[in-house]
PDB file of N, CA and C in Angstrom:
ATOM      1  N   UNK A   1     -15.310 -21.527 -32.012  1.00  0.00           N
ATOM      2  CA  UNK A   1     -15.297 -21.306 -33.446  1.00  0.00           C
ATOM      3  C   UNK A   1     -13.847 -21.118 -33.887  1.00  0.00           C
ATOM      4  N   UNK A   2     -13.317 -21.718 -34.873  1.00  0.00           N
ATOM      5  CA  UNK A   2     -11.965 -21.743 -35.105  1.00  0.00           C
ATOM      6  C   UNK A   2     -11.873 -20.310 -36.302  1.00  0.00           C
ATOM      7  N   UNK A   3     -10.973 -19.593 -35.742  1.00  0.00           N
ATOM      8  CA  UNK A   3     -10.987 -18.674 -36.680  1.00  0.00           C
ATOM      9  C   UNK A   3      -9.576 -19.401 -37.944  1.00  0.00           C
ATOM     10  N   UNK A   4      -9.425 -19.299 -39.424  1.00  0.00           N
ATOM     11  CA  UNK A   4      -8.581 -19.804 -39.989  1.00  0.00           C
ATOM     12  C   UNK A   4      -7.441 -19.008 -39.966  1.00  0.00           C
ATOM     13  N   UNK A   5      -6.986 -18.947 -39.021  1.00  0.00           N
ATOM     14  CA  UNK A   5      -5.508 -18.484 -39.155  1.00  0.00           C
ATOM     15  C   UNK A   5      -4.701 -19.596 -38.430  1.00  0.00           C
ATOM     16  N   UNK A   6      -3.515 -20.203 -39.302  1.00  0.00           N
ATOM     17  CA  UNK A   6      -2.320 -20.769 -39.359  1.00  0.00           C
ATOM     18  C   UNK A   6      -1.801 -20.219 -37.411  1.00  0.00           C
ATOM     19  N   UNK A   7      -1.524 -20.834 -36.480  1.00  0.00           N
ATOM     20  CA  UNK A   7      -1.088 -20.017 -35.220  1.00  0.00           C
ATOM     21  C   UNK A   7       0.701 -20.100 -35.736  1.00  0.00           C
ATOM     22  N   UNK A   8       1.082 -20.738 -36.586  1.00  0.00           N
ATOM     23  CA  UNK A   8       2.402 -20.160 -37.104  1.00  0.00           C
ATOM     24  C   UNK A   8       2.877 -18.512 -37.174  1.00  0.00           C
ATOM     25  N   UNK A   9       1.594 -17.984 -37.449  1.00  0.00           N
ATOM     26  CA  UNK A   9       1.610 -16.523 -37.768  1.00  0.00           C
ATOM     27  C   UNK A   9       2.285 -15.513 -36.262  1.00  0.00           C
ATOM     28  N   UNK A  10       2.251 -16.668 -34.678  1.00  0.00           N
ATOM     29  CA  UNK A  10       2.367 -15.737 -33.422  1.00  0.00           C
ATOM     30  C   UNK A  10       4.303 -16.200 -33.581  1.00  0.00           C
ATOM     31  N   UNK A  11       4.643 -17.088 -34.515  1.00  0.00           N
ATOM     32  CA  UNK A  11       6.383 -17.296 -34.417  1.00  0.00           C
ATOM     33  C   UNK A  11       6.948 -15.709 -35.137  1.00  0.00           C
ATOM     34  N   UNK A  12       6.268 -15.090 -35.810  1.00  0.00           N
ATOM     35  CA  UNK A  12       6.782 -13.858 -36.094  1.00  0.00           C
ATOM     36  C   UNK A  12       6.345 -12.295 -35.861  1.00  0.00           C
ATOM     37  N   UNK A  13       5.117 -12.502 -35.157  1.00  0.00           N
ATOM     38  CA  UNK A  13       4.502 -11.984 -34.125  1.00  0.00           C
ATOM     39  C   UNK A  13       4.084 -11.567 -33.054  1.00  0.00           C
ATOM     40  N   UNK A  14       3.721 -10.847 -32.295  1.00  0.00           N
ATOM     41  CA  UNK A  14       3.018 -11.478 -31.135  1.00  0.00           C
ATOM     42  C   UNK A  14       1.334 -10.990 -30.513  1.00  0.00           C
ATOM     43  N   UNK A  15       1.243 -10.097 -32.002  1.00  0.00           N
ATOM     44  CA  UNK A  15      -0.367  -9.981 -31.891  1.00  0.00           C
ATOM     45  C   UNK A  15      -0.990 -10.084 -33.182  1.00  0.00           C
ATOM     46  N   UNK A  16      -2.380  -9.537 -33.640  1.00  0.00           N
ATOM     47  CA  UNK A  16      -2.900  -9.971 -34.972  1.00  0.00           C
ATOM     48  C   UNK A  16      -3.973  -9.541 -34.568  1.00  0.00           C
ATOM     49  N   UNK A  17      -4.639  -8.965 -35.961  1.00  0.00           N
ATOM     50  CA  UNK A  17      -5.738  -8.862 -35.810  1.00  0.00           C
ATOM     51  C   UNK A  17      -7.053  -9.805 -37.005  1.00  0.00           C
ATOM     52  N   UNK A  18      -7.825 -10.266 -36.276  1.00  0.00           N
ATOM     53  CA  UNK A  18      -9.197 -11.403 -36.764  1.00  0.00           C
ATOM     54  C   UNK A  18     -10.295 -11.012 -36.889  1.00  0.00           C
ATOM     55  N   UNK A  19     -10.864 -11.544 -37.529  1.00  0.00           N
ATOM     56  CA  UNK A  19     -12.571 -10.991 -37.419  1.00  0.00           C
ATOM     57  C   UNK A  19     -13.258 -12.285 -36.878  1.00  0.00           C
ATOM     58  N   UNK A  20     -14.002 -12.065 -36.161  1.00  0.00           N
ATOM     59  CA  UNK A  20     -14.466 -13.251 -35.250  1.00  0.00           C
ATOM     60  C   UNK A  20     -16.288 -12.602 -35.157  1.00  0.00           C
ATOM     61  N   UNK A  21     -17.187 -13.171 -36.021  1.00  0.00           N
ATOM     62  CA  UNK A  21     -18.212 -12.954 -35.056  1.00  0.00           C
ATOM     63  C   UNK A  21     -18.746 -11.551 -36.081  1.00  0.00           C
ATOM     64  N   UNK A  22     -18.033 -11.428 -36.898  1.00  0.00           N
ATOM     65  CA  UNK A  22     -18.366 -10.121 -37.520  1.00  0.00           C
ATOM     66  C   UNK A  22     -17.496  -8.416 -37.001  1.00  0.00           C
ATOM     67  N   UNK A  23     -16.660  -8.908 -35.938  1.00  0.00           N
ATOM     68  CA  UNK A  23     -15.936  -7.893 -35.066  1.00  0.00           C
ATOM     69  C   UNK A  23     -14.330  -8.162 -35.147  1.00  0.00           C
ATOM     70  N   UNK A  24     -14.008  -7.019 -35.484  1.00  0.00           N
ATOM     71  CA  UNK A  24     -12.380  -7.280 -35.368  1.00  0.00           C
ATOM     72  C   UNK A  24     -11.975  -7.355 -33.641  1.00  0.00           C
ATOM     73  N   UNK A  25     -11.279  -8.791 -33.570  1.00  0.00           N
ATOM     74  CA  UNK A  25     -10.714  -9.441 -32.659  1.00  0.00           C
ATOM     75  C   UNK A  25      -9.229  -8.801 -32.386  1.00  0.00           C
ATOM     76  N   UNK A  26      -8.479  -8.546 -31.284  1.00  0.00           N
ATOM     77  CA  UNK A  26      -7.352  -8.236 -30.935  1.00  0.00           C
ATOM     78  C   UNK A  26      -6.861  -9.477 -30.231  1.00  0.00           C
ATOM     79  N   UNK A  27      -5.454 -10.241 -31.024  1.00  0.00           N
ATOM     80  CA  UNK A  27      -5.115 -11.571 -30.251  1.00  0.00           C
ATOM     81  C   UNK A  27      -4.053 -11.318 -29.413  1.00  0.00           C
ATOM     82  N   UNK A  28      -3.323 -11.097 -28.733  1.00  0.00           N
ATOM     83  CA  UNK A  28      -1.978 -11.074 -28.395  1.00  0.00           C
ATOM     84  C   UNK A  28      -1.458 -12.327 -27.161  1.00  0.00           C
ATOM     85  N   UNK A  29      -0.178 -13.235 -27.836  1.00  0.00           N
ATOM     86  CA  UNK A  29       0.550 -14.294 -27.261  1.00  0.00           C
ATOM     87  C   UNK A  29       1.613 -13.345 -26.541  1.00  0.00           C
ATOM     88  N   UNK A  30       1.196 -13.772 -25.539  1.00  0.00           N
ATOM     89  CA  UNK A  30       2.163 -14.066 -24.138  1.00  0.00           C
ATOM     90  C   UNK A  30       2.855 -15.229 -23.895  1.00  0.00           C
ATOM     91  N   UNK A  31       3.778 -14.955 -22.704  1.00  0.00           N
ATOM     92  CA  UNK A  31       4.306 -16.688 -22.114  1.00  0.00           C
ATOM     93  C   UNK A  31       2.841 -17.637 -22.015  1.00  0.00           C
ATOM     94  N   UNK A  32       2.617 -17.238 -20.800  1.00  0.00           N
ATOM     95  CA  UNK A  32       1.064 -18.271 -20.522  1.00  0.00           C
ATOM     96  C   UNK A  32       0.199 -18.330 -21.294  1.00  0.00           C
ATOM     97  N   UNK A  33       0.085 -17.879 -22.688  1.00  0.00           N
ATOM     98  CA  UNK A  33      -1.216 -18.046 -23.375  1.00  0.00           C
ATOM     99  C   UNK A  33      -1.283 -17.091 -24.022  1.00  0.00           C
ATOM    100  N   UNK A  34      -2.675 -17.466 -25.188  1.00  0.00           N
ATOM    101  CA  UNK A  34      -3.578 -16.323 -25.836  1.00  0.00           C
ATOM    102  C   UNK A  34      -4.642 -15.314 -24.870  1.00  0.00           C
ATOM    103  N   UNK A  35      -4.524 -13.801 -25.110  1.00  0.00           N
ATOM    104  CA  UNK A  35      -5.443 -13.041 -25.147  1.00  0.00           C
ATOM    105  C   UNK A  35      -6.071 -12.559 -25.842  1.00  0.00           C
ATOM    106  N   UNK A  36      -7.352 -12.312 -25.823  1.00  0.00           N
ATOM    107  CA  UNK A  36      -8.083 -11.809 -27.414  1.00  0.00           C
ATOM    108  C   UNK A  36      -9.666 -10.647 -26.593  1.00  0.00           C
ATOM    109  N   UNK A  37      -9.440  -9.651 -27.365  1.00  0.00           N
ATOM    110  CA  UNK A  37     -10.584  -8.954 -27.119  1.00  0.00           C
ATOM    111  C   UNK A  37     -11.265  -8.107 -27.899  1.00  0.00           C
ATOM    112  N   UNK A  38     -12.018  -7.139 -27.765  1.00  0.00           N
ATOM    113  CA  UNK A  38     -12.728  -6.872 -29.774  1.00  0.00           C
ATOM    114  C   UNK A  38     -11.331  -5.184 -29.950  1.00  0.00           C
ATOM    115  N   UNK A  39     -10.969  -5.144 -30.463  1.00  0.00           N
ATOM    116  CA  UNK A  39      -9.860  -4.482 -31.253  1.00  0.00           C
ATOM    117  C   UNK A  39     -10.381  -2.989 -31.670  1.00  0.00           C
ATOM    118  N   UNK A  40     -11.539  -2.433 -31.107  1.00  0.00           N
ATOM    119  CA  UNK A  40     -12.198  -1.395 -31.156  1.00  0.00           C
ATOM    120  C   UNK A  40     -12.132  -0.562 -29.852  1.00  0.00           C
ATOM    121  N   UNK A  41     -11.427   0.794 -30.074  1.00  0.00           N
ATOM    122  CA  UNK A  41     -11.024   1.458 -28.751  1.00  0.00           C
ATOM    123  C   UNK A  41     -12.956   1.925 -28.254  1.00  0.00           C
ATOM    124  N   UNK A  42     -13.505   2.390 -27.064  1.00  0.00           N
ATOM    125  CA  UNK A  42     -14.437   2.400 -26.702  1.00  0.00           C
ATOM    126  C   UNK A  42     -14.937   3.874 -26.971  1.00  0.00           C
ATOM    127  N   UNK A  43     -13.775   4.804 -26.951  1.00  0.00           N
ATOM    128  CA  UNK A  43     -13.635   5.868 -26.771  1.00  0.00           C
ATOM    129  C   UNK A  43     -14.363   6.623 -28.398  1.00  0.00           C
ATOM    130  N   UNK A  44     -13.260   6.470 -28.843  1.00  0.00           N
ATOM    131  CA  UNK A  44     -14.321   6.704 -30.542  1.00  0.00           C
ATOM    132  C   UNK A  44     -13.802   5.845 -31.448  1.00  0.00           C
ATOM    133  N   UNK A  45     -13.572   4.848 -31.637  1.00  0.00           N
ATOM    134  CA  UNK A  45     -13.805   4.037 -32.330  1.00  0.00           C
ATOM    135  C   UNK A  45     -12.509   3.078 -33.176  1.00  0.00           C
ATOM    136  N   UNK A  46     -11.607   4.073 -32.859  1.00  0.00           N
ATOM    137  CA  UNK A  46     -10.432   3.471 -32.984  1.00  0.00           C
ATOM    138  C   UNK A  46      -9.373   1.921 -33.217  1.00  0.00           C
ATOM    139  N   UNK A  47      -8.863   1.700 -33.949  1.00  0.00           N
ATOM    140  CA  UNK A  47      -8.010   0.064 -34.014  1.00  0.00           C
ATOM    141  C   UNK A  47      -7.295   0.360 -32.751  1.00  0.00           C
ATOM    142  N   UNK A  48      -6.876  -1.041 -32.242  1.00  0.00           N
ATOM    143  CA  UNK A  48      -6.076  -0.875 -31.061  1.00  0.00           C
ATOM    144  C   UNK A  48      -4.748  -1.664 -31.764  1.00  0.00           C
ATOM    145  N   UNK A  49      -4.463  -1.954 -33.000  1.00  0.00           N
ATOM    146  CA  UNK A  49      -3.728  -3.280 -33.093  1.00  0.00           C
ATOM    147  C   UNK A  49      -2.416  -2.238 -33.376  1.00  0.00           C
ATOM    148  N   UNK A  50      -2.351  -0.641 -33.849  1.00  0.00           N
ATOM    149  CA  UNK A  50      -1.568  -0.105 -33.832  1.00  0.00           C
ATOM    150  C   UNK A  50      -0.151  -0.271 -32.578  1.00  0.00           C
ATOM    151  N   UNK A  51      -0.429  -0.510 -31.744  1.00  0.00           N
ATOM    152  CA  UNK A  51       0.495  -0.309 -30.652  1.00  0.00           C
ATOM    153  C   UNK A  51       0.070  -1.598 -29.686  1.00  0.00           C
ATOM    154  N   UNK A  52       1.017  -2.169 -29.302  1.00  0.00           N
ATOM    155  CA  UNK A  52       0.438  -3.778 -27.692  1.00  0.00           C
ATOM    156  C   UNK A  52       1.538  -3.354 -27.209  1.00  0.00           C
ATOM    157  N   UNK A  53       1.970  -2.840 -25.823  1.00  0.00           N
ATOM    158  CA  UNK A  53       3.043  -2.695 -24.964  1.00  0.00           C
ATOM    159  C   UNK A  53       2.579  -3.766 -23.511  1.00  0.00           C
ATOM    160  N   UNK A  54       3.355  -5.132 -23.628  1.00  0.00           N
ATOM    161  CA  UNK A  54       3.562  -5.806 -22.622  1.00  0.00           C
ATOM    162  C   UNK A  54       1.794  -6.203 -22.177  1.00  0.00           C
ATOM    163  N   UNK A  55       0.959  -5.898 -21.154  1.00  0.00           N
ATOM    164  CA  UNK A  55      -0.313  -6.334 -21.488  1.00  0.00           C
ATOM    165  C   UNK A  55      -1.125  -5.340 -21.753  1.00  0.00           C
ATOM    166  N   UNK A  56      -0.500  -4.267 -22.748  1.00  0.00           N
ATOM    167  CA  UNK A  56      -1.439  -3.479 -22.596  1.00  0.00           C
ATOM    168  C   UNK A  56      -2.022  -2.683 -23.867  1.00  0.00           C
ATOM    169  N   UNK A  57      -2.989  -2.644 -24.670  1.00  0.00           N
ATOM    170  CA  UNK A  57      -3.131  -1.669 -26.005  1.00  0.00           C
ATOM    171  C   UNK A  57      -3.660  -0.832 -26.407  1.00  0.00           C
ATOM    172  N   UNK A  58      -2.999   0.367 -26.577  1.00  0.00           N
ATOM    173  CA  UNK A  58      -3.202   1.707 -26.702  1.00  0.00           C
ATOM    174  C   UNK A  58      -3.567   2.012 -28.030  1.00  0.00           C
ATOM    175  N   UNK A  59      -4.632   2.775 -27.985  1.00  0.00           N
ATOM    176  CA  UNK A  59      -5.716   3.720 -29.081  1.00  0.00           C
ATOM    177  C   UNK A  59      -4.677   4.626 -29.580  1.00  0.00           C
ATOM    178  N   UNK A  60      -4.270   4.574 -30.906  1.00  0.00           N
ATOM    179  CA  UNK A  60      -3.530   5.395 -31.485  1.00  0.00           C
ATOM    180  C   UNK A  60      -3.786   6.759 -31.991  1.00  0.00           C
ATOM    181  N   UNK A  61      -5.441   7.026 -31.277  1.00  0.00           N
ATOM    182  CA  UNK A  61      -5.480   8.522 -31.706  1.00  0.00           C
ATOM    183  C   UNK A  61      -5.707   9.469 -30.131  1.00  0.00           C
ATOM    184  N   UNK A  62      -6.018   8.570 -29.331  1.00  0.00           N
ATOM    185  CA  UNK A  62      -6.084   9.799 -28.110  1.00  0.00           C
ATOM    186  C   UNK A  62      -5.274   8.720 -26.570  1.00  0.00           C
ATOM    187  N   UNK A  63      -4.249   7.639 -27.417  1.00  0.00           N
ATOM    188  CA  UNK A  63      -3.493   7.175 -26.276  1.00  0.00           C
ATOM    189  C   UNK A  63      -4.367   6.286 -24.968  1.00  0.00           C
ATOM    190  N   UNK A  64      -5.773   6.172 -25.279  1.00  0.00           N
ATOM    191  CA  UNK A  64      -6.598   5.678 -24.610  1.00  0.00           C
ATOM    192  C   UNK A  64      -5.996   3.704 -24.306  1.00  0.00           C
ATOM    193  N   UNK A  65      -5.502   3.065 -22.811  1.00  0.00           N
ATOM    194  CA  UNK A  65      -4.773   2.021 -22.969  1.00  0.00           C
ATOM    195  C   UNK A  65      -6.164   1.277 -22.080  1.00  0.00           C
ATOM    196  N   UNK A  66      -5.645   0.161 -22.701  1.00  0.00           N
ATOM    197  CA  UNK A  66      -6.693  -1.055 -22.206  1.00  0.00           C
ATOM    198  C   UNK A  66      -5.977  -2.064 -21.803  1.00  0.00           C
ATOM    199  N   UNK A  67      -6.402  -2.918 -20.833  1.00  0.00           N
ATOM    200  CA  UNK A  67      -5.979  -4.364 -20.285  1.00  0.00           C
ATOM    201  C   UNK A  67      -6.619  -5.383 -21.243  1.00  0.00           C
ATOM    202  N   UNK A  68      -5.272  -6.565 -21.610  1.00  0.00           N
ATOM    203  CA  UNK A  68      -5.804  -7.232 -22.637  1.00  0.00           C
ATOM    204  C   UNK A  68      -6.402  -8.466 -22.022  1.00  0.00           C
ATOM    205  N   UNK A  69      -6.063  -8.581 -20.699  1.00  0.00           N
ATOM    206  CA  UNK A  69      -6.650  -9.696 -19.927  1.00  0.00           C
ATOM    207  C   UNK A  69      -7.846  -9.552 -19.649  1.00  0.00           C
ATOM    208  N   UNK A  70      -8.322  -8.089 -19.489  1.00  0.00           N
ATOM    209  CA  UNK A  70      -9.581  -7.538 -18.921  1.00  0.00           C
ATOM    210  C   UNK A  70     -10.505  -7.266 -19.499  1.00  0.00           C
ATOM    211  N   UNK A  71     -10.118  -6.499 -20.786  1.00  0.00           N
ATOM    212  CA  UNK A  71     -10.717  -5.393 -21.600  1.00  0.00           C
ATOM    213  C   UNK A  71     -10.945  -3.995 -20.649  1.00  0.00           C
ATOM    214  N   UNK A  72     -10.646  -4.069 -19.923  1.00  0.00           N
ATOM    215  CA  UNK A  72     -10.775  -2.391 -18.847  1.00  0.00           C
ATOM    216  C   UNK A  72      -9.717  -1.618 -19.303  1.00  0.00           C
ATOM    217  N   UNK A  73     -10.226  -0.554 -19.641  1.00  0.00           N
ATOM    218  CA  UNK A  73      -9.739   0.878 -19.716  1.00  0.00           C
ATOM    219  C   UNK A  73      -8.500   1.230 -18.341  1.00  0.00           C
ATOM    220  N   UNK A  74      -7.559   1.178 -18.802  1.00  0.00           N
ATOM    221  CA  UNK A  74      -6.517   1.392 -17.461  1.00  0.00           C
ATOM    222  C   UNK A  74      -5.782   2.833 -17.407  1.00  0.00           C
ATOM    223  N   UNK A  75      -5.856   3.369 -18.703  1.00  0.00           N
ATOM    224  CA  UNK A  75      -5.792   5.105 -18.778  1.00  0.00           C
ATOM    225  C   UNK A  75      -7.075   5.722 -19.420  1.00  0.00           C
ATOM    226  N   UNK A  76      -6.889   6.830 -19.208  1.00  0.00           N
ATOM    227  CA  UNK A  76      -7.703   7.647 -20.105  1.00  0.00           C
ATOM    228  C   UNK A  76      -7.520   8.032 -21.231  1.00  0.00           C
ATOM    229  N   UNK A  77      -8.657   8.161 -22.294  1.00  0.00           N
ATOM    230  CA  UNK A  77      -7.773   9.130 -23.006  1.00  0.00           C
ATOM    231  C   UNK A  77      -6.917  10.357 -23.024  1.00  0.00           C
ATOM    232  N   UNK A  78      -5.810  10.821 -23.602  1.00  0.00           N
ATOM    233  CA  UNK A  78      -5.280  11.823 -23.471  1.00  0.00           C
ATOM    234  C   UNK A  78      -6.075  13.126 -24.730  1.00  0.00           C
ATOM    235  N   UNK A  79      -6.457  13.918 -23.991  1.00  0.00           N
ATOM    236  CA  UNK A  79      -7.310  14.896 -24.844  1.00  0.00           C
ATOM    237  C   UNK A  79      -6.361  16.527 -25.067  1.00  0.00           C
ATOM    238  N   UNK A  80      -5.842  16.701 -26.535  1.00  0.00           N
ATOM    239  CA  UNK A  80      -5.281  17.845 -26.322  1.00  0.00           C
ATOM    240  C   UNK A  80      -5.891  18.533 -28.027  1.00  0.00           C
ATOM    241  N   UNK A  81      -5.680  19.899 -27.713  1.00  0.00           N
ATOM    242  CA  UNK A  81      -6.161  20.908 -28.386  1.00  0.00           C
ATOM    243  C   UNK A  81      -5.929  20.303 -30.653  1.00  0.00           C
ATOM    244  N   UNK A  82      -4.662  19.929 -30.691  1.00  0.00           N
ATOM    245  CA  UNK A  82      -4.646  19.555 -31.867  1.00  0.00           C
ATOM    246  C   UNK A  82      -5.470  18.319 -32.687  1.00  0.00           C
ATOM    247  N   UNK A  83      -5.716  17.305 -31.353  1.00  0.00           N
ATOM    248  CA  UNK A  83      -6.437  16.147 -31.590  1.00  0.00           C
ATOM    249  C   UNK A  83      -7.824  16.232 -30.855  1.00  0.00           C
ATOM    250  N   UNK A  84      -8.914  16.584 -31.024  1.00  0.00           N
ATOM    251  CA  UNK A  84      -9.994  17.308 -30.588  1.00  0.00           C
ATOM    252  C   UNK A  84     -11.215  15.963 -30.406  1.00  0.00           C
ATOM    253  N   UNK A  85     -11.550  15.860 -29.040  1.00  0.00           N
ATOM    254  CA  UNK A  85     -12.461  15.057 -28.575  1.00  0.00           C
ATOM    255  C   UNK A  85     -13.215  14.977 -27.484  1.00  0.00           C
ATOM    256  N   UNK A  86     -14.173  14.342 -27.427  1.00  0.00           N
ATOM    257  CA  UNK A  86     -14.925  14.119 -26.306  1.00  0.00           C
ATOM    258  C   UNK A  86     -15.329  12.986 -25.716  1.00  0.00           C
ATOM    259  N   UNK A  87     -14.679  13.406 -24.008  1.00  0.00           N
ATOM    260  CA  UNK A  87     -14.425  12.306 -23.239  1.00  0.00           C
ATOM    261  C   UNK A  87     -15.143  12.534 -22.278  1.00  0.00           C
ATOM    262  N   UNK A  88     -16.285  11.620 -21.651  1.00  0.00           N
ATOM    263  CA  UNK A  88     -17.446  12.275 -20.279  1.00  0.00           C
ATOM    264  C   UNK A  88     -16.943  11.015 -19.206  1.00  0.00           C
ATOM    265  N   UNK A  89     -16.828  10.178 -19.534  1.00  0.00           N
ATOM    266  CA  UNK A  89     -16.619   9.149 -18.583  1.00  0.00           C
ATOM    267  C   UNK A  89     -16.252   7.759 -19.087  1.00  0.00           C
ATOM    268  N   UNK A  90     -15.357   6.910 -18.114  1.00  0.00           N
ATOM    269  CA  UNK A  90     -15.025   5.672 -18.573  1.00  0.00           C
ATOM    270  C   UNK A  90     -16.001   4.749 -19.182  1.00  0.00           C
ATOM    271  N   UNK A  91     -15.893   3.711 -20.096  1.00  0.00           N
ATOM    272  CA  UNK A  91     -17.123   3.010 -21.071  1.00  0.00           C
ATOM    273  C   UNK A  91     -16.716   1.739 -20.164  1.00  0.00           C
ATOM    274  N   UNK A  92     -17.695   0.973 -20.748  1.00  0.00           N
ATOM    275  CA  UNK A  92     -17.063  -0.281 -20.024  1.00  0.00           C
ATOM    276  C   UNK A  92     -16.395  -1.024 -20.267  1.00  0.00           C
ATOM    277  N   UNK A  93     -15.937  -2.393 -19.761  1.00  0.00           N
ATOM    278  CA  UNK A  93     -14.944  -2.645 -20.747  1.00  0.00           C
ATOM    279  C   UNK A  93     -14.908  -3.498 -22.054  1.00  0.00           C
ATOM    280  N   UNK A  94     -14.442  -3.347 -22.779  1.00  0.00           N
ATOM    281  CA  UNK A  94     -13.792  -4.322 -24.011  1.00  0.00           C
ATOM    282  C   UNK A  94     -14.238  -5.657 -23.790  1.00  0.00           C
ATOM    283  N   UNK A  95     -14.835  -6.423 -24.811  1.00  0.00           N
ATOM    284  CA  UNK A  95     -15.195  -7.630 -24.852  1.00  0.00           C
ATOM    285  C   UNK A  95     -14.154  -8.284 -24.664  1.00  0.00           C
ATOM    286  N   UNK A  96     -14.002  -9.392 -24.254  1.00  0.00           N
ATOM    287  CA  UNK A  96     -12.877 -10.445 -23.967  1.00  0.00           C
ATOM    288  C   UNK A  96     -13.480 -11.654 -24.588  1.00  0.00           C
ATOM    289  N   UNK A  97     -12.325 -12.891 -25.131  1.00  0.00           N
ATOM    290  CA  UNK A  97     -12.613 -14.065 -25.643  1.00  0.00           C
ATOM    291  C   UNK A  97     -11.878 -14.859 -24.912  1.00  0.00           C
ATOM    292  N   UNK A  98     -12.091 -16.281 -24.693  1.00  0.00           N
ATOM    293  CA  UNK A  98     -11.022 -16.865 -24.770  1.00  0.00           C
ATOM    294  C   UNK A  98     -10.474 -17.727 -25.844  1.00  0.00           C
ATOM    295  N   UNK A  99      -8.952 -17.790 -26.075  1.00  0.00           N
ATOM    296  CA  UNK A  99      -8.038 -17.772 -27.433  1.00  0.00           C
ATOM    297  C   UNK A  99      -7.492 -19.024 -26.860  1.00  0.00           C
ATOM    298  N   UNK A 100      -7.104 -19.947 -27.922  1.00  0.00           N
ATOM    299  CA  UNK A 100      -6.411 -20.780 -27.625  1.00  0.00           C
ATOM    300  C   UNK A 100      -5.537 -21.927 -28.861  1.00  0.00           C
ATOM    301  N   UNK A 101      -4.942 -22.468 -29.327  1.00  0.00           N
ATOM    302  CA  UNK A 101      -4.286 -22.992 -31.043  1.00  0.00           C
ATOM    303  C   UNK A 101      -4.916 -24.237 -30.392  1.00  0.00           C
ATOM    304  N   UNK A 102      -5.335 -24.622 -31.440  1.00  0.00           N
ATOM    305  CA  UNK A 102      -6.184 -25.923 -31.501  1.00  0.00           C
ATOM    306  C   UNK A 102      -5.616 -26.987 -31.666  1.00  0.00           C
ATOM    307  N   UNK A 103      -5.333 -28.269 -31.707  1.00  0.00           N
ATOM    308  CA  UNK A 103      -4.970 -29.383 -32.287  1.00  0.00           C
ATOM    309  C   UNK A 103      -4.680 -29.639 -33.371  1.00  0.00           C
ATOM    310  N   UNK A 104      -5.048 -28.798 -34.212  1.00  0.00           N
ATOM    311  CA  UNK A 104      -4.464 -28.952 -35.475  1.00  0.00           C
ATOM    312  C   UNK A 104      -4.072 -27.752 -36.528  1.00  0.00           C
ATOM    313  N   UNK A 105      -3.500 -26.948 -34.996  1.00  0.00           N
ATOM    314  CA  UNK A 105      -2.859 -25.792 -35.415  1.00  0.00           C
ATOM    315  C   UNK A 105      -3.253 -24.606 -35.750  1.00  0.00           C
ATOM    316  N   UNK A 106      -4.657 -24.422 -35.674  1.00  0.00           N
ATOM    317  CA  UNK A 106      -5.857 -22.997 -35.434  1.00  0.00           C
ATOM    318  C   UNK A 106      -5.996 -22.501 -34.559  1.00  0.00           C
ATOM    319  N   UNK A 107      -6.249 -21.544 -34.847  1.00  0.00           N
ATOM    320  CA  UNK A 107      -6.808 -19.990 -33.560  1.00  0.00           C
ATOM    321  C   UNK A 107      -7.981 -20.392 -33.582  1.00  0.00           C
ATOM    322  N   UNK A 108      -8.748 -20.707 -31.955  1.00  0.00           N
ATOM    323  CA  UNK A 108      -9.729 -21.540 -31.919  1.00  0.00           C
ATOM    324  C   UNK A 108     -10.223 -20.054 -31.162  1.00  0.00           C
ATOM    325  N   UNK A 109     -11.256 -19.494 -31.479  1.00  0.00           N
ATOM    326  CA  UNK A 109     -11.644 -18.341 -30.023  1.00  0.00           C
ATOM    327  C   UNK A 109     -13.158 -18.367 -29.984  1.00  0.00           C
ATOM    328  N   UNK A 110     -13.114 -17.941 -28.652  1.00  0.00           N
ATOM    329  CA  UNK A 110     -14.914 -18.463 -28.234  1.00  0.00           C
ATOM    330  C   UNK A 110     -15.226 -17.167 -27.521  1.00  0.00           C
ATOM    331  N   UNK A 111     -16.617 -17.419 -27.135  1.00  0.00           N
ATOM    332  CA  UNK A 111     -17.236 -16.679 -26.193  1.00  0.00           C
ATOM    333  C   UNK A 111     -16.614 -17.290 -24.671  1.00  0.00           C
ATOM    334  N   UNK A 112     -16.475 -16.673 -23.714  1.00  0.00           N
ATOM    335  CA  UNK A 112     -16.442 -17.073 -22.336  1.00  0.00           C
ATOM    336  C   UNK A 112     -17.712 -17.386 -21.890  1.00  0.00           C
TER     337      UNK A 112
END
């Protein structure tokens, strides 16, 4: 399914966020390619598009980091007294797509 975004948008970029499917999508261009996975931390509910460090994107309210290749949870959340939550165990992981600019210059992303 081609989502309509221009892939011009990754020359001043290098992530974005889409709605694909009814779900906000997390894209992020690397050397080798597009990654894309649903942009919702697992933990409570969080955007992930706040922060992408190298392959990795962190939940901007309890630091919770995910693999963008994976969707797996690769830290925990960080839980402290001012920012108040509840954490019992790892979720699973993050939906993954595969992303790719189309032929005629679209963010093409699918189901795997």
């Amino acid at each position: 399914m081609k989502v309509r975004v221009l892939a011009k948008v990754f020359e001043e970029r290098d992530h974005i966020l889409v709605w694909f499917k009814g779900r906000p999508i997390l894209v992020v261009k690397r050397p080798e390619g597009l990654y894309a996975m649903d942009a919702v931390c697992a933990h409570m509910g969080c955007a992930l598009l706040t922060e992408v460090d190298g392959y990795y994107a962190v939940c901007p309210a309890h630091k919770a980091k995910y693999d963008i290749r994976t969707g797996e949870m690769v830290e925990r959340p960080v839980v402290r007294p001012e920012v108040p939550c509840e954490f019992e165990d790892v979720r699973p992981p993050l939906r993954t797509y595969k992303a790719r600019i189309s032929d005629d210059g679209f963010l093409d992303i699918s189901d795997f």
